[in-house]
C-alpha atoms as a PDB file:
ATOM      1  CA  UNK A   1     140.026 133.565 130.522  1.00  0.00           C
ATOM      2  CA  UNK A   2     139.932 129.601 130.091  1.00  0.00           C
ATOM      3  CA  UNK A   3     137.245 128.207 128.361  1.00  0.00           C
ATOM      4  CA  UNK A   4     136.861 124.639 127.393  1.00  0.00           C
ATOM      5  CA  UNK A   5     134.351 122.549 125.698  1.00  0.00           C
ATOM      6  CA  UNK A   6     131.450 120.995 127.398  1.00  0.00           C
ATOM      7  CA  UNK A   7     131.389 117.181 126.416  1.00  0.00           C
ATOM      8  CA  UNK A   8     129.532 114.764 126.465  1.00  0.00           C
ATOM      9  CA  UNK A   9     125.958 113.785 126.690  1.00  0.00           C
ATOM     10  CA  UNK A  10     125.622 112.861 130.244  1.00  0.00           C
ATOM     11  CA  UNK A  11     127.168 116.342 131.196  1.00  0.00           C
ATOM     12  CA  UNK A  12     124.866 118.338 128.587  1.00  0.00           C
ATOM     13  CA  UNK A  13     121.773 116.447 130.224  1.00  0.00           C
ATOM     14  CA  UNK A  14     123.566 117.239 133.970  1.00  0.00           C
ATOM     15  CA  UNK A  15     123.185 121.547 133.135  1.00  0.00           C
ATOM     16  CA  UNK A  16     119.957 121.269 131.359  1.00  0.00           C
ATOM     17  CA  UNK A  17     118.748 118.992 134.416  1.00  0.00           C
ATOM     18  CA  UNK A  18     120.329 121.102 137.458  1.00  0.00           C
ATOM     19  CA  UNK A  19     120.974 124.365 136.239  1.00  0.00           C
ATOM     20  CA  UNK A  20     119.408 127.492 135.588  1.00  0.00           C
ATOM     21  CA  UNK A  21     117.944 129.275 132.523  1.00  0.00           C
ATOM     22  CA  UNK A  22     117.234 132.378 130.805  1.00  0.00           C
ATOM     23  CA  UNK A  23     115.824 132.378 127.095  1.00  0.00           C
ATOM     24  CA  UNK A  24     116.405 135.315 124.429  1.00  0.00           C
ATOM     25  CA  UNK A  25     115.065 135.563 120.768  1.00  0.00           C
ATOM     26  CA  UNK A  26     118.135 133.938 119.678  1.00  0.00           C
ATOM     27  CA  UNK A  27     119.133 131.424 122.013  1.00  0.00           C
ATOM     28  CA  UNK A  28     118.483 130.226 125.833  1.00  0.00           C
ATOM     29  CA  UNK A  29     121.250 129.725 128.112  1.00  0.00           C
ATOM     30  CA  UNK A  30     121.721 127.234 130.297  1.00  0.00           C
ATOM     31  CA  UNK A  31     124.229 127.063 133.326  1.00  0.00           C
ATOM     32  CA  UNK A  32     125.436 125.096 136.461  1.00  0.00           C
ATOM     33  CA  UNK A  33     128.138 125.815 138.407  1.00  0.00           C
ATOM     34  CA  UNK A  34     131.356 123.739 138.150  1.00  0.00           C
ATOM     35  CA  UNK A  35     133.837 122.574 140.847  1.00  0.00           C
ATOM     36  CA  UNK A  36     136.722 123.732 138.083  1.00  0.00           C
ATOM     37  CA  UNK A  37     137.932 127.183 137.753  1.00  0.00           C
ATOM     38  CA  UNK A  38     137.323 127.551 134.788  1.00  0.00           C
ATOM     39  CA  UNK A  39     134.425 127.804 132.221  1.00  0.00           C
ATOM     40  CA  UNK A  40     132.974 124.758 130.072  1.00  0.00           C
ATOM     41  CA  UNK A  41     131.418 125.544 126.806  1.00  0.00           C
ATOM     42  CA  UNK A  42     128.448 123.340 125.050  1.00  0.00           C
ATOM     43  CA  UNK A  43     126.447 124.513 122.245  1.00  0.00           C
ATOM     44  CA  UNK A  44     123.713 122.751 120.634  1.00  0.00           C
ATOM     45  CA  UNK A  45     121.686 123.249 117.541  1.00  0.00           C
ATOM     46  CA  UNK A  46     119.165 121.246 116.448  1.00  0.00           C
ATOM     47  CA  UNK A  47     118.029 120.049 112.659  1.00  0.00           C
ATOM     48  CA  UNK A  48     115.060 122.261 113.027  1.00  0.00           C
ATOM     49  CA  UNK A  49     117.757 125.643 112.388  1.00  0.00           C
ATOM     50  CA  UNK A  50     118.624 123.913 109.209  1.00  0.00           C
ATOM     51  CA  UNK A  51     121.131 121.745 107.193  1.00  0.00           C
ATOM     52  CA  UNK A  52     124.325 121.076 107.906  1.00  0.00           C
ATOM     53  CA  UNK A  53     126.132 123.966 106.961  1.00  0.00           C
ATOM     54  CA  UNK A  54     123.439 126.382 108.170  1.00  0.00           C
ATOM     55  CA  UNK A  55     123.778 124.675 111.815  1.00  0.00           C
ATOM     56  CA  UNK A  56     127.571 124.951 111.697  1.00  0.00           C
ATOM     57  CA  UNK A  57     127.569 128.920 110.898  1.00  0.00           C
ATOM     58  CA  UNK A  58     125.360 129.696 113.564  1.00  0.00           C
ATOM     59  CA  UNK A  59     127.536 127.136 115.955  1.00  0.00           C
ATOM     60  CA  UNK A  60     130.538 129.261 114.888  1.00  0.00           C
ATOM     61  CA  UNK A  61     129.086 132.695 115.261  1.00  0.00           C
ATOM     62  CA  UNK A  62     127.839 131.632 118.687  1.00  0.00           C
ATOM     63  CA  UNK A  63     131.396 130.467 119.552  1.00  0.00           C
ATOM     64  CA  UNK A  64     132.549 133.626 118.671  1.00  0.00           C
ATOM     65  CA  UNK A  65     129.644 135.959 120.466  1.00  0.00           C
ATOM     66  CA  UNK A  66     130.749 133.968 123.459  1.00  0.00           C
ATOM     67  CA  UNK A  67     134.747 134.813 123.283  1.00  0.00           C
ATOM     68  CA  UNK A  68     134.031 138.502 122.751  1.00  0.00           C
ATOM     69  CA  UNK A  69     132.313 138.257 126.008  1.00  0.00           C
ATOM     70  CA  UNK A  70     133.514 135.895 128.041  1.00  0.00           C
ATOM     71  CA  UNK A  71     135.757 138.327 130.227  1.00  0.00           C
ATOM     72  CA  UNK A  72     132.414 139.406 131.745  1.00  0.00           C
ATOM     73  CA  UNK A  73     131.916 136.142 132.802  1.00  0.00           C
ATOM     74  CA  UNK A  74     133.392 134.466 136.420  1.00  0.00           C
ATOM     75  CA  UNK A  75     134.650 131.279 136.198  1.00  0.00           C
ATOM     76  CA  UNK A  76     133.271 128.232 137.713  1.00  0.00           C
ATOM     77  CA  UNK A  77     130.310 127.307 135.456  1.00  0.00           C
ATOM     78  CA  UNK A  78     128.983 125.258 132.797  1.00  0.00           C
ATOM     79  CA  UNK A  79     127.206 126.519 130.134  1.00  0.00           C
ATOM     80  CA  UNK A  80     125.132 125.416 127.193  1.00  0.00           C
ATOM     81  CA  UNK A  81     123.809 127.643 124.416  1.00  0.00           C
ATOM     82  CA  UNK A  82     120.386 125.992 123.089  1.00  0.00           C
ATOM     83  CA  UNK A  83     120.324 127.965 119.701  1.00  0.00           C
ATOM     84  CA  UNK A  84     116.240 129.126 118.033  1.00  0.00           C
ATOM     85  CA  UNK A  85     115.538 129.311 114.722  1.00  0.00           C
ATOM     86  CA  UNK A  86     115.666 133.218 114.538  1.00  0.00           C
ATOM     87  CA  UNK A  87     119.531 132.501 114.769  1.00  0.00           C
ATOM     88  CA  UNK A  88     119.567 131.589 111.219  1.00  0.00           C
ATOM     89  CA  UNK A  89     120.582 134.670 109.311  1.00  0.00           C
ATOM     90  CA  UNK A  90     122.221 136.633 112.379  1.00  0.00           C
ATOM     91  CA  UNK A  91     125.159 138.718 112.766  1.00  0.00           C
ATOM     92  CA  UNK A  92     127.703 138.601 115.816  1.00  0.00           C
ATOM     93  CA  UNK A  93     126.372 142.459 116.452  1.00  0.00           C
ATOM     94  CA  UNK A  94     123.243 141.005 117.350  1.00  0.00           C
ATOM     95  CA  UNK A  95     124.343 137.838 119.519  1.00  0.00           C
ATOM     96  CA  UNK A  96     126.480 139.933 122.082  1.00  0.00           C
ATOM     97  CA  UNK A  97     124.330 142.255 123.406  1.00  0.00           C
ATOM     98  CA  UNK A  98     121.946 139.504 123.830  1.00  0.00           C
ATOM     99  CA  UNK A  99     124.382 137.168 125.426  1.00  0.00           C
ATOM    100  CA  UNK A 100     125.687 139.625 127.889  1.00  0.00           C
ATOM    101  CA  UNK A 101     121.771 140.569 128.909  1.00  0.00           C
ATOM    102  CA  UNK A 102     121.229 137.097 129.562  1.00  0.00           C
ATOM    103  CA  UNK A 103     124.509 136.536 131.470  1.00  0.00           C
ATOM    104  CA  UNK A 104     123.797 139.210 133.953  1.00  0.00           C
ATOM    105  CA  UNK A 105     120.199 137.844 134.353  1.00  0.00           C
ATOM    106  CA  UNK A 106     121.568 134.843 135.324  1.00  0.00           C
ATOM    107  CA  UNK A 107     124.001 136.892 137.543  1.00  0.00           C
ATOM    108  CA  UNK A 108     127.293 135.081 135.517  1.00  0.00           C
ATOM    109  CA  UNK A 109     129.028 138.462 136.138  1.00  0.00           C
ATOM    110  CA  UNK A 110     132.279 138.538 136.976  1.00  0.00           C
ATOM    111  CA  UNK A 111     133.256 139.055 140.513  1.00  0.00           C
END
């Protein structure tokens, strides 16, 4: 699967602006569907989850949560992971399930 990284601002405001959502304990998930084939990849955490080094282990346990699953994903879309303070603390056991759920609400399923 290819998965880039979502960047820049005005493209993070363009899938929390014209895409969909579904929210979890952990995290919501945001997506909007891409004329690439391929995936894009944003995550954002806030200074409310913590300091800097807190907010960078939840970014990287989120980053990989998402490549475990992203076969189940089809390609086409841009997505942004909002992460909640319940991250803090997590294991990637817990973030998968939760991710896939949240995928298949938002029917991201592969085809």
């Amino acid at each position: 699967m290819v998965t880039t990284s979502l960047k820049g601002n005005f493209r993070f405001k363009a899938v929390y602006d014209g895409g969909h959502s579904a929210a979890g304990k952990y995290f919501v998930l945001f997506v909007l569907k891409n004329s690439f084939n391929l995936n894009r990849l944003g995550i954002t955490v806030t200074k409310k989850i913590g300091c800097a080094v807190v907010r960078n282990r939840v970014r990287r346990v989120i980053k990989e949560g998402f490549r475990l699953c992203e076969h189940n994903f089809a390609q086409g879309f841009d997505i942004v992971i909002l992460a909640r303070p319940a991250m803090v603390g997590t294991v990637l056991n817990d973030i998968t399930p939760e991710l896939t759920r949240l995928a298949t609400k938002l029917q991201l399923g592969s085809v």
